[in-house]
Protein backbone atom coordinates (compact mmCIF):
# COMPACT_ATOMS: atom_id res chain seq x y z
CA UNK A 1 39.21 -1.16 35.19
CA UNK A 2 38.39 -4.59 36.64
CA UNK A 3 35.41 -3.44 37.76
CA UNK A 4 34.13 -2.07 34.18
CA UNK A 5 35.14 -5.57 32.65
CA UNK A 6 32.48 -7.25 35.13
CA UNK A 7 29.99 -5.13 34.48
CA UNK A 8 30.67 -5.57 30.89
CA UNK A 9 30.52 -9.16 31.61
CA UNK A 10 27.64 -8.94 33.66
CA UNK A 11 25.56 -7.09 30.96
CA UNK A 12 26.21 -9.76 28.47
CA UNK A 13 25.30 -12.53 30.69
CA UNK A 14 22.35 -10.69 31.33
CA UNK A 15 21.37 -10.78 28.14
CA UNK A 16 22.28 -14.16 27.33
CA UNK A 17 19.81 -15.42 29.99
CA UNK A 18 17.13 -13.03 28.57
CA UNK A 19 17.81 -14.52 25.12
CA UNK A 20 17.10 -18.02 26.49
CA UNK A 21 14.04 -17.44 28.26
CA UNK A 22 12.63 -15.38 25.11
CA UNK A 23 13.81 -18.69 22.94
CA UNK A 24 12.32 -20.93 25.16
CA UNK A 25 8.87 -19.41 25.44
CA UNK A 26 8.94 -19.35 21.48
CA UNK A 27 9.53 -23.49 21.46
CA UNK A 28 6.97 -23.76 23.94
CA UNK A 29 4.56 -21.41 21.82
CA UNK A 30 5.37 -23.15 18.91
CA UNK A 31 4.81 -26.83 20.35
CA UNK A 32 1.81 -26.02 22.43
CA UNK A 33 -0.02 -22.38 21.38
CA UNK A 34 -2.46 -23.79 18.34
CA UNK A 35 -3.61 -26.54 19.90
CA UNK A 36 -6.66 -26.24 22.17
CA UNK A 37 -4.54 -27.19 25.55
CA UNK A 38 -4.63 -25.30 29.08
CA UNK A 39 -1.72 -23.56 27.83
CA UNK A 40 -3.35 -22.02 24.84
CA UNK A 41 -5.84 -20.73 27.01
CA UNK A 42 -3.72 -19.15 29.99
CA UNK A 43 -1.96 -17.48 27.31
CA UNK A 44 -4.53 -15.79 25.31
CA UNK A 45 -6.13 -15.20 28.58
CA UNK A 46 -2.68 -12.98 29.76
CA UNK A 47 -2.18 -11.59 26.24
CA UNK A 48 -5.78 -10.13 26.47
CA UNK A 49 -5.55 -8.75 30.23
CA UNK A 50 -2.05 -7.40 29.30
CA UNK A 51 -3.40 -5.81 26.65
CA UNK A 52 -6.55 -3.83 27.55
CA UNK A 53 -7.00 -0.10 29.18
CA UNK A 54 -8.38 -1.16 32.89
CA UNK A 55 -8.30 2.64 34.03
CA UNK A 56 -7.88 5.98 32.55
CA UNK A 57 -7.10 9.72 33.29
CA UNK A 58 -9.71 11.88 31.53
CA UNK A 59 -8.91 15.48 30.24
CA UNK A 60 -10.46 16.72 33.55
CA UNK A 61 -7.77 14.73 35.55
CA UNK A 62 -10.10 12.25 37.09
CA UNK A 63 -9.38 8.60 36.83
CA UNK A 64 -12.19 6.03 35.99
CA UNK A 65 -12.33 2.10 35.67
CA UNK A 66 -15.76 2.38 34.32
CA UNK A 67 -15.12 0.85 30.88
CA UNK A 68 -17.63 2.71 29.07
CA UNK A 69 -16.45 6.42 30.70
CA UNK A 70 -13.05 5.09 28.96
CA UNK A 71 -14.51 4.54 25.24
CA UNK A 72 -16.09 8.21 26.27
CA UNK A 73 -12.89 9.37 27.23
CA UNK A 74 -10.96 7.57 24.14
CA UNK A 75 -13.52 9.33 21.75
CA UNK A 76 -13.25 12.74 23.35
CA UNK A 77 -9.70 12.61 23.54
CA UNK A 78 -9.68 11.77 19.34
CA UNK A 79 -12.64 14.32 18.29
CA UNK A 80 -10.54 17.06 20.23
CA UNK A 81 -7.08 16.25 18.60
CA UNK A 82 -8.72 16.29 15.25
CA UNK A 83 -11.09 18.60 15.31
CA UNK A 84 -9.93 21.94 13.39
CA UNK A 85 -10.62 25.10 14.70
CA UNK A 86 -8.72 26.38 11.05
CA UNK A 87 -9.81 24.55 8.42
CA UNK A 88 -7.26 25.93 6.85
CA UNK A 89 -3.28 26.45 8.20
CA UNK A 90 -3.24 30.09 8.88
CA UNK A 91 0.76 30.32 8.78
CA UNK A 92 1.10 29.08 5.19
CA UNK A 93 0.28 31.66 2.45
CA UNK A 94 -1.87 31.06 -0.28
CA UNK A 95 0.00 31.10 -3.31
CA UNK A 96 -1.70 30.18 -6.42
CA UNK A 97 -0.73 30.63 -9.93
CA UNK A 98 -2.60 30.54 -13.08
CA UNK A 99 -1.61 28.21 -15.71
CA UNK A 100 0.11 30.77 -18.09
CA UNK A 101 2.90 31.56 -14.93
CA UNK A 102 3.39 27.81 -13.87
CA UNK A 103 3.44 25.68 -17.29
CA UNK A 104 5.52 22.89 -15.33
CA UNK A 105 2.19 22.06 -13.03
CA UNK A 106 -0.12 21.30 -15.96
């Protein structure tokens, strides 16, 4: 039981700190991210490594780094999952009704 309690404790202490850090690096955003300082610039510098695709696995199961085999591979990827084989979706029927059976359409 003791045991449980700690970990209890341990979670929430855990969080605690992670709420501090994640309020901390919000003041310092806030005080020093607009302005054209060192800091600005590491940071969009991070943000932008952090969040760009440096290597992908193609349909073929090959990896590449080659950024212009991964816009390739992007775009195939896309055309395949929205290209339609059935224009049309074979498992609903079609079921139309004239005008005189459905009054509550028109």
């Amino acid at each position: 039981m003791q045991e449980l309690s700690l970990r209890v404790e341990l979670n929430h202490l855990l969080e605690a700190e992670e709420l501090y850090w994640k309020q901390r690096s919000r003041v310092t955003w806030l005080r020093e991210g607009d302005r054209n300082t060192s800091f600005f610039h590491i940071s969009t510098s991070n943000w932008r490594r952090r969040n760009s695709i440096q290597w992908l696995q193609s349909s073929t199961g090959s990896w590449t780094t080659d950024k212009e085999e991964i816009v390739a591979t992007v775009r195939e990827f896309y055309e395949h999952l929205y290209k339609s084989s059935h224009p049309t979706l074979p498992h609903i029927e079609d079921d139309k009704q004239s005008q005189d059976q459905s009054p509550a359409i028109c």
